[in-house]
Structure formats: structure tokens, C-alpha cells
Protein backbone atom coordinates (compact mmCIF):
# COMPACT_ATOMS: atom_id res chain seq x y z
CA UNK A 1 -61.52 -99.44 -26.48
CA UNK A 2 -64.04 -101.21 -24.91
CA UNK A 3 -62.28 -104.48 -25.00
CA UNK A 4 -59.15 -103.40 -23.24
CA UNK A 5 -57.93 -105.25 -19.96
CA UNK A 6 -58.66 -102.32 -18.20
CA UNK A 7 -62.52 -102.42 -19.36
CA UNK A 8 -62.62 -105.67 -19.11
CA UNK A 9 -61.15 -106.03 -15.33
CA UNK A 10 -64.02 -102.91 -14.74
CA UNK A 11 -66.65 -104.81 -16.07
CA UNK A 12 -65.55 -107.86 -13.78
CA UNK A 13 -65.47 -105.60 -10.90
CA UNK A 14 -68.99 -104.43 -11.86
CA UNK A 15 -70.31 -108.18 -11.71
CA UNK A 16 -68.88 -109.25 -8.65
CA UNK A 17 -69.97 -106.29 -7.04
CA UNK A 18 -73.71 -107.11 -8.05
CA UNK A 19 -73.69 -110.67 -7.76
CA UNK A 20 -72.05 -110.47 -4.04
CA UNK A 21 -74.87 -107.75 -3.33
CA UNK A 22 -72.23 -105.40 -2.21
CA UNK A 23 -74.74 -101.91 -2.72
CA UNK A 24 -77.67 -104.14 -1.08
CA UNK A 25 -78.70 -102.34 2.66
CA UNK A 26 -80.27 -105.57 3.07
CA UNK A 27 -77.76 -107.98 2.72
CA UNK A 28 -79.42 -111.58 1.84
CA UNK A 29 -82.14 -109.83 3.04
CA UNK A 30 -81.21 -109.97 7.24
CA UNK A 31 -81.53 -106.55 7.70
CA UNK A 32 -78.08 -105.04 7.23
CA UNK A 33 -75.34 -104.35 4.61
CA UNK A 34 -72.85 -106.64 3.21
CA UNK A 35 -69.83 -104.61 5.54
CA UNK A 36 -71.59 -105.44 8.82
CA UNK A 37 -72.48 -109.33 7.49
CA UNK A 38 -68.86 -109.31 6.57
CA UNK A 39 -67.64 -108.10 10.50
CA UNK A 40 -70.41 -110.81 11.95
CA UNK A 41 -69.08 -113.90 9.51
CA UNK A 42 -65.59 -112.80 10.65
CA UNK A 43 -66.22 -113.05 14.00
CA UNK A 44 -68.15 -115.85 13.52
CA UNK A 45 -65.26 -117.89 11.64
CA UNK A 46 -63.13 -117.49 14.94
CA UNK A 47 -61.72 -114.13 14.50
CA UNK A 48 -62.01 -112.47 17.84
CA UNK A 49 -58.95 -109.76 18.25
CA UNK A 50 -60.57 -106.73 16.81
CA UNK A 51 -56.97 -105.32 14.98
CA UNK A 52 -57.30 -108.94 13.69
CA UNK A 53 -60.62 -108.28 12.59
CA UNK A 54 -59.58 -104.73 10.48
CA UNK A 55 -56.64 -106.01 8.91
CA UNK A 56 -58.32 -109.29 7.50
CA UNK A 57 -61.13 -107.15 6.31
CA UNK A 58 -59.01 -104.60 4.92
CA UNK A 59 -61.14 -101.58 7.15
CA UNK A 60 -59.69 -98.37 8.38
CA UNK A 61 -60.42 -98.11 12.48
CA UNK A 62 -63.40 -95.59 11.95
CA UNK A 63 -65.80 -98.00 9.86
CA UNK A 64 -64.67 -101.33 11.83
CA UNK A 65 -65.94 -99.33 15.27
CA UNK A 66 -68.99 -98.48 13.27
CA UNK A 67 -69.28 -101.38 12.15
CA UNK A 68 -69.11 -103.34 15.29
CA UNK A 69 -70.99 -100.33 17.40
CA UNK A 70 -73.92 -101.55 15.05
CA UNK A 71 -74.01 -104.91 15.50
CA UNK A 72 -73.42 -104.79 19.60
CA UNK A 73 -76.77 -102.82 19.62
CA UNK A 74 -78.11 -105.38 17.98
CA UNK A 75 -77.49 -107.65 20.51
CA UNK A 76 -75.68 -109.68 17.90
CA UNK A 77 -71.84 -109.11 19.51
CA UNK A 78 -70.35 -108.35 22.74
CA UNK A 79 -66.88 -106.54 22.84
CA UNK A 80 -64.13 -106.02 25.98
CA UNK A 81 -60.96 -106.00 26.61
CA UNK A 82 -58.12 -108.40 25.84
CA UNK A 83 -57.72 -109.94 29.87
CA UNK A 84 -53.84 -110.09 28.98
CA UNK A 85 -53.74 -106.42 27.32
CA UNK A 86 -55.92 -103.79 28.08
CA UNK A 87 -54.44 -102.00 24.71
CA UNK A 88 -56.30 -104.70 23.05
CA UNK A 89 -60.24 -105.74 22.57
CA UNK A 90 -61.58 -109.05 21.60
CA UNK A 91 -65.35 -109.63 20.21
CA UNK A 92 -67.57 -112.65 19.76
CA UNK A 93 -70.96 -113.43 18.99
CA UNK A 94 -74.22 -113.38 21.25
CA UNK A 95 -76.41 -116.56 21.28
CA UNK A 96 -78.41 -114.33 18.98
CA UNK A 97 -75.50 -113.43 17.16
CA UNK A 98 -74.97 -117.36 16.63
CA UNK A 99 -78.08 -117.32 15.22
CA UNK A 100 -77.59 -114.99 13.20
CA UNK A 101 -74.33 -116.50 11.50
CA UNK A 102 -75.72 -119.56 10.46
CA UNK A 103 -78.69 -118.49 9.23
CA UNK A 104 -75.64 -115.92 7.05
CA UNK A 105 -74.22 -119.48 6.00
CA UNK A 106 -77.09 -120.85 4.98
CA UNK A 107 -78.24 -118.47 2.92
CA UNK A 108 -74.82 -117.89 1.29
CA UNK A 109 -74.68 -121.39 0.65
CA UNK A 110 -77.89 -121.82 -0.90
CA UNK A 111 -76.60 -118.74 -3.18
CA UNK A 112 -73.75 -120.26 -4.02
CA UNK A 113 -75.19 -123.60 -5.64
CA UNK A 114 -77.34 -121.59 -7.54
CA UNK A 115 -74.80 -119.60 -9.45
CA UNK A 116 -72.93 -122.93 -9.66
CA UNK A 117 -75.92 -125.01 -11.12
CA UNK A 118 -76.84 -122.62 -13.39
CA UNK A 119 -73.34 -122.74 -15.38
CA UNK A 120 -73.09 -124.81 -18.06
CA UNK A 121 -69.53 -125.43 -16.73
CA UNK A 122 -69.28 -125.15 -12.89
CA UNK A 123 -65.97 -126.86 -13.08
CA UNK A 124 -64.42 -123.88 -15.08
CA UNK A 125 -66.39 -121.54 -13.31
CA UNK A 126 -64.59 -122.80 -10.03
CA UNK A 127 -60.70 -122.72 -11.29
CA UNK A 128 -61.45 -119.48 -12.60
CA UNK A 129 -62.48 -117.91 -9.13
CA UNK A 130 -59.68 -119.93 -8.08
CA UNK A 131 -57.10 -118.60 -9.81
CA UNK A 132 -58.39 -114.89 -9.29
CA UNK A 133 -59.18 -115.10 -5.31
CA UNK A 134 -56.21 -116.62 -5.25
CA UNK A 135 -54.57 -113.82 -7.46
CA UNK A 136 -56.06 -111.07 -4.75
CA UNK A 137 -54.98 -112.80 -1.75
CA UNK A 138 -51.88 -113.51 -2.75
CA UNK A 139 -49.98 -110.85 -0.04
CA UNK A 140 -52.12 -112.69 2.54
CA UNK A 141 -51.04 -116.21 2.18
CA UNK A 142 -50.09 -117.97 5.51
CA UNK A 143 -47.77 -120.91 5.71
CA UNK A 144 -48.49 -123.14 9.41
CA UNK A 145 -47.09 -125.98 10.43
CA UNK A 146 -49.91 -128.65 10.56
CA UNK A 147 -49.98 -132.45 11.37
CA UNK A 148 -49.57 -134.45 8.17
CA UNK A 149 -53.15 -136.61 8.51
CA UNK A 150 -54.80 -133.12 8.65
CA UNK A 151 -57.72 -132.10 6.33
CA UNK A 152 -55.60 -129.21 4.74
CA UNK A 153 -52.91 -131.50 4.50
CA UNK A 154 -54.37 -134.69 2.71
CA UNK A 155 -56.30 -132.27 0.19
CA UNK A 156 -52.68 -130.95 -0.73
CA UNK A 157 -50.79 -134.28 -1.00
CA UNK A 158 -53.91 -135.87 -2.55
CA UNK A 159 -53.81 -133.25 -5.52
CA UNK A 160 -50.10 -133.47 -5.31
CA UNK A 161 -50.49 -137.28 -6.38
CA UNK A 162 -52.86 -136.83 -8.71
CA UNK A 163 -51.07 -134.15 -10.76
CA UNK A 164 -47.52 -136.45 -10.33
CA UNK A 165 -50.16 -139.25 -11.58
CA UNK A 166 -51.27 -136.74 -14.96
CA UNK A 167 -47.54 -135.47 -15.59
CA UNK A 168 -45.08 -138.48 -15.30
CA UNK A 169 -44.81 -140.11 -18.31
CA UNK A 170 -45.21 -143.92 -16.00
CA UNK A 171 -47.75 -142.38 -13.84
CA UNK A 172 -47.86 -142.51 -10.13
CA UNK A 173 -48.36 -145.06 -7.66
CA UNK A 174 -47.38 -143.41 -3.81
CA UNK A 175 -47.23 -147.31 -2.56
CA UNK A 176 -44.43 -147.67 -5.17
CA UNK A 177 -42.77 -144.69 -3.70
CA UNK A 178 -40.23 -143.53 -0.64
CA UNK A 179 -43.22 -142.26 0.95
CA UNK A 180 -42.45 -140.62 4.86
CA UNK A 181 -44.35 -141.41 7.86
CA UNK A 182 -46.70 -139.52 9.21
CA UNK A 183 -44.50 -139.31 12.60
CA UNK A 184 -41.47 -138.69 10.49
CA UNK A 185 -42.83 -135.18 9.25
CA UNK A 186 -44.05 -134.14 12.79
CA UNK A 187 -41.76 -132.35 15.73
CA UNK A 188 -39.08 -132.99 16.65
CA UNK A 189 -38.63 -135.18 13.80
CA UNK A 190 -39.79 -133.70 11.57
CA UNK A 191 -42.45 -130.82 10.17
CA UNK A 192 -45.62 -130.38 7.24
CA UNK A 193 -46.27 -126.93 6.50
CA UNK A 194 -49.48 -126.23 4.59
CA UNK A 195 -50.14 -122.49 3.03
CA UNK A 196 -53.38 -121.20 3.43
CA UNK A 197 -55.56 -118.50 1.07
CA UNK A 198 -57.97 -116.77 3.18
CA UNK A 199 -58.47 -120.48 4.92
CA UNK A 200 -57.69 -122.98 2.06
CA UNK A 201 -55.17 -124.92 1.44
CA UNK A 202 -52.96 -123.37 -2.09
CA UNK A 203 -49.55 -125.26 -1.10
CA UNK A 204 -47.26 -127.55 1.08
CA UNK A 205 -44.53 -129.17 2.15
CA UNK A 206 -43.25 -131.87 4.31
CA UNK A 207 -39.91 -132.45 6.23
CA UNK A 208 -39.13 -136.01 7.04
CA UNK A 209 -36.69 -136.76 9.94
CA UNK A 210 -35.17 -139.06 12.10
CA UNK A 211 -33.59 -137.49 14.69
CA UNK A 212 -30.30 -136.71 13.21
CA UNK A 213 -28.82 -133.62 11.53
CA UNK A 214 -29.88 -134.94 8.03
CA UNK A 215 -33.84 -134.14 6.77
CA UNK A 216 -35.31 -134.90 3.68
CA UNK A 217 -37.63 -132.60 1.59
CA UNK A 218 -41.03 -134.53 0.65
CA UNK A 219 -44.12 -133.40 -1.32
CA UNK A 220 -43.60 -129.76 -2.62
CA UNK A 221 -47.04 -128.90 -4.37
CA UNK A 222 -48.57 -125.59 -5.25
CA UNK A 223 -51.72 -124.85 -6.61
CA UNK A 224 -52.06 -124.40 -9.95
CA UNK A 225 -53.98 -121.06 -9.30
CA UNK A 226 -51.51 -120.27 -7.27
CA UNK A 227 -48.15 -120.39 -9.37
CA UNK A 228 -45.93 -117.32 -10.50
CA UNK A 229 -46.11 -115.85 -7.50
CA UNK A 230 -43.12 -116.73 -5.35
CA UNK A 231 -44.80 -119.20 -3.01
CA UNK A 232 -42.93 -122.84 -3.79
CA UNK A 233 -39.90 -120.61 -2.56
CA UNK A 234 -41.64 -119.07 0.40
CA UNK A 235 -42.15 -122.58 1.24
CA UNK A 236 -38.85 -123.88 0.47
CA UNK A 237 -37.76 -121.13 2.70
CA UNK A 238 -40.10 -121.59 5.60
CA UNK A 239 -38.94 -125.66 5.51
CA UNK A 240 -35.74 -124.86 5.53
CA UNK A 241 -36.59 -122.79 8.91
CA UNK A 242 -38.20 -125.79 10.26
CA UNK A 243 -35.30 -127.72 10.02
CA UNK A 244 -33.11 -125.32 11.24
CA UNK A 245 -35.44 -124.88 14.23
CA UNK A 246 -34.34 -129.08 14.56
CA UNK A 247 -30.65 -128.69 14.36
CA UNK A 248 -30.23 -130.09 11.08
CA UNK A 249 -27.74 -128.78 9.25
CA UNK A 250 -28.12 -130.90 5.77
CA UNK A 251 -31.03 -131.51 3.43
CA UNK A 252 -31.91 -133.38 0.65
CA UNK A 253 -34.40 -133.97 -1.96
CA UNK A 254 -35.01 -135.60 -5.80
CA UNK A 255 -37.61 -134.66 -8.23
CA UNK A 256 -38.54 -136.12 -12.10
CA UNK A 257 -37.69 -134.92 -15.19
CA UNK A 258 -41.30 -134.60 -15.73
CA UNK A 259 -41.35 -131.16 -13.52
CA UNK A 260 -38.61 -128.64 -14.75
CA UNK A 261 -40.35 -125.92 -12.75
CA UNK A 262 -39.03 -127.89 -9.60
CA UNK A 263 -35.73 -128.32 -11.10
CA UNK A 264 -35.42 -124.57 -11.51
CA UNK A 265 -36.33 -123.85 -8.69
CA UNK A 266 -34.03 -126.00 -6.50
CA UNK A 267 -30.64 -124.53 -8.71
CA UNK A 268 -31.97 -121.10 -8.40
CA UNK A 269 -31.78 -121.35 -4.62
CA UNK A 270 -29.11 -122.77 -3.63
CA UNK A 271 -29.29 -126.55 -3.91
CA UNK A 272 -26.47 -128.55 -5.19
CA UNK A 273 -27.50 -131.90 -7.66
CA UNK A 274 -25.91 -135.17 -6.07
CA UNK A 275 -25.91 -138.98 -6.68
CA UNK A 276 -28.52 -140.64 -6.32
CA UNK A 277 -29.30 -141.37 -2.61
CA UNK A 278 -32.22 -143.37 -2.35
CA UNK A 279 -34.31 -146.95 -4.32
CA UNK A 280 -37.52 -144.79 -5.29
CA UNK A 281 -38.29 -145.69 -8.87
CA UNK A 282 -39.57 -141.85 -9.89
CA UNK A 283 -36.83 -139.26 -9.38
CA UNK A 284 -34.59 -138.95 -11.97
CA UNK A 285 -32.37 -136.07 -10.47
CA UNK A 286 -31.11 -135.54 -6.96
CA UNK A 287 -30.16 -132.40 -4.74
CA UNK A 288 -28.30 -131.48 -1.81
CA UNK A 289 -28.23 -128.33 0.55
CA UNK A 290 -26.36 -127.58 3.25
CA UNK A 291 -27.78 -124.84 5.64
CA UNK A 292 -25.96 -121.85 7.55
């Protein structure tokens, strides 16, 4: 049937693999194929350790030396050994390689607004490649500890409002609520933990502090692209770690009615629902957990 889900994901896999230019030898016409762009931008982005290099790029050893053998005699890269492990080898770009890169960014972000201006509906468009980049990096989602006035972590906490501000039934006013201090959810008070899809922010999490054994959980948020897929307890987990880490041995939380999902979550792993243990006017139920 040609309207099955597996025709349908082929056909997908057909589009993306013209539209990225993925056949092209000439990729954005520089010269070379999409897999040795790809090594370059990697490289480019920061990526230096050449294991780190193959596993983020998903290539078996043979094609990444390839790969990289190409663009070193191109004058583009230069590759050596780790100075604190010779079992190791580290890459990074020529002047010419730097060159090179942007002129990769450029173009990719000229292509980019294109497709985008072109759709009636660029706003769909984007949730939809959300929700499926998301979808294939989901076994490659990294959770690090950041400081709370970070980039990554305003753009979670301000989508974090703004969905509390769409769901609760009063709306949402942060001024109106216990919010923590910045220096409450940074070590050794404290920690924010922000997870990251291949670079952007899909989650976090704060732990607020004050020096005792007693924390507080603040400002779960996931993505919506990114729920059903186990990471608001990955993140519940990797918080509890961080307190742990800061000899607390107690935590707390609240959450609305307006969210069941967080509800279920918090009885399904182990919290315990308490009195009410704080003056903020949104939570309607309260939780307690006491870690081993």
C-alpha cells in the first residue's frame, strides 16, 4: 500500500536525502561531498578528539580516516596526537580550513531561509523537524550542569513560563511565584541542569539550596518534541545526583493540578505527597523524597 507508514517514512527519507544534497559530490557547491562537509562543520563546531568526531557522526573508523585524510590534503585540517595520550588524536581546522567553515555556514544558512520562506507555514514546518530530529537523537541527549542565567538555560525556563502561562487555568506570573535565585541553583548550593539535542536545549531542571541537607526541585520542563521518551525522569534522576553530590539527603517539590503528567511522574518514582510547605499561590499538591 502505498500509503503505509513504512512508505510513507521511505518517501520522507527520500526528501531529506535530496533536499540536504546528501548524493551531491559537490556539496553546496565547495568542491566536496556532504560526508567530508559534515567531518569539517564538526570540527569546526569544537569537536576536536577524533573518536569524538566518529561517534557523533555515526562513521565506522575506515571512512572517518578517509574522510579526514581528504580534507588534511586539502590543507583544510591538521591532525596529531592527543599531548596527554598518544592512543588518542585530536584535529582542528587550518586558517584555510576556517575559511572554509564559514563560508559552509553561510551557505547553509542562506539554504535554510529559503526552504523556510517558501512554506506557507514555517512555524509548523519548524515543530515538525523538531519533533522528528528530536525523535532521532533521542539516544544522544546530554544532560550538563550549566549556570542558571545561561542562554540554554533562559530559553528553557522562558518556554517553561510560557507553557505554565497557556496551561494554568489563572495563568502565570513568575514575580507572583517562589522563584530561586540564581546563586541558589549554582554549586555548592545548589545545581541547573539543561539537556541538550545535538546542541539545543530539549529540557531542564534546577536545584535550589541553601547550604543545608534540604534542596528544593524548581522548573522541570521538557520539550514538547521531546516527551514520551523517558527524559523528565532522566532528569529527575540526574538532579537527584546533584544533590546527592551536595550531601543532601531530603528533597522537595509542588506542582498544579493543571500538569498530571508531573504528578505521575513524581508517584511513579518514588516521591511521597506532603503538606503544603511553602506561600506560592500556584501549586496545588506537594511532594517529598528522601534519598539513599
Amino acid at each position: 500500500m502505498e500509503n503505509d507508514p513504512i512508505s510513507r517514512y521511505r518517501r520522507f527519507s527520500r526528501a531529506v536525502t535530496r533536499q540536504v544534497g546528501a548524493l551531491d559530490q559537490s556539496f553546496l557547491g565547495r568542491g566536496r561531498p556532504l560526508g567530508a562537509a559534515r567531518v569539517l562543520n564538526a570540527i569546526g563546531q569544537g569537536r576536536c578528539d577524533v573518536a569524538d568526531i566518529r561517534t557523533y557522526l555515526g562513521l565506522d573508523s575506515g571512512l572517518a580516516s578517509r574522510l579526514l585524510r581528504s580534507l588534511e590534503d586539502e590543507g583544510l585540517i591538521e591532525t596529531r596526537t592527543h599531548p596527554d595520550d598518544g592512543r588518542r588524536r585530536i584535529a582542528k581546522l587550518t586558517a584555510t580550513g576556517r575559511t572554509e567553515f564559514n563560508a559552509y555556514e553561510n551557505l547553509s544558512d542562506e539554504a535554510a531561509d529559503r526552504f523556510l520562506s517558501d512554506h506557507p507555514a514555517p512555524d509548523a514546518l519548524l515543530e515538525a523537524m523538531d519533533l522528528i530530529a528530536t525523535a532521532m537523537n533521542r539516544h544522544a541527549v546530554a544532560i550538563e550542569r550549566v549556570d542558571p542565567t545561561s542562554g540554554d538555560a533562559r530559553y528553557g525556563l522562558e518556554r517553561y513560563y510560557a507553557e505554565l502561562a497557556r496551561r494554568f487555568e489563572e495563568g502565570f506570573d513568575v514575580s507572583l511565584s517562589c522563584d530561586p535565585e540564581a546563586s541558589d541553583m549554582v554549586p555548592p548550593r545548589g545545581a541547573f541542569l539543561v539537556a541538550l539535542s545535538d546542541g539545543l536545549p530539549v529540557g531542564c531542571v534546577g536545584l535550589k539550596g541553601n547550604g543545608s541537607t534540604l534542596g528544593e526541585v524548581k522548573r522541570l520542563w521538557v520539550a514538547p518534541d521531546a516527551r514520551g521518551a523517558g527524559l523528565g525522569k532522566r532528569l529527575m534522576a540526574a538532579i537527584e545526583d546533584e544533590a546527592r553530590a551536595l550531601s543532601m539527603d531530603t528533597l522537595r517539590l509542588d506542582t498544579n493540578r493543571a500538569l498530571p503528567e508531573a504528578y505521575e511522574l513524581y508517584m511513579r518514582n518514588g516521591w511521597t505527597e506532603i503538606e503544603r510547605f511553602n506561600d506560592d499561590p500556584y501549586p496545588d499538591f506537594f511532594f517529598e523524597k528522601r534519598l539513599v
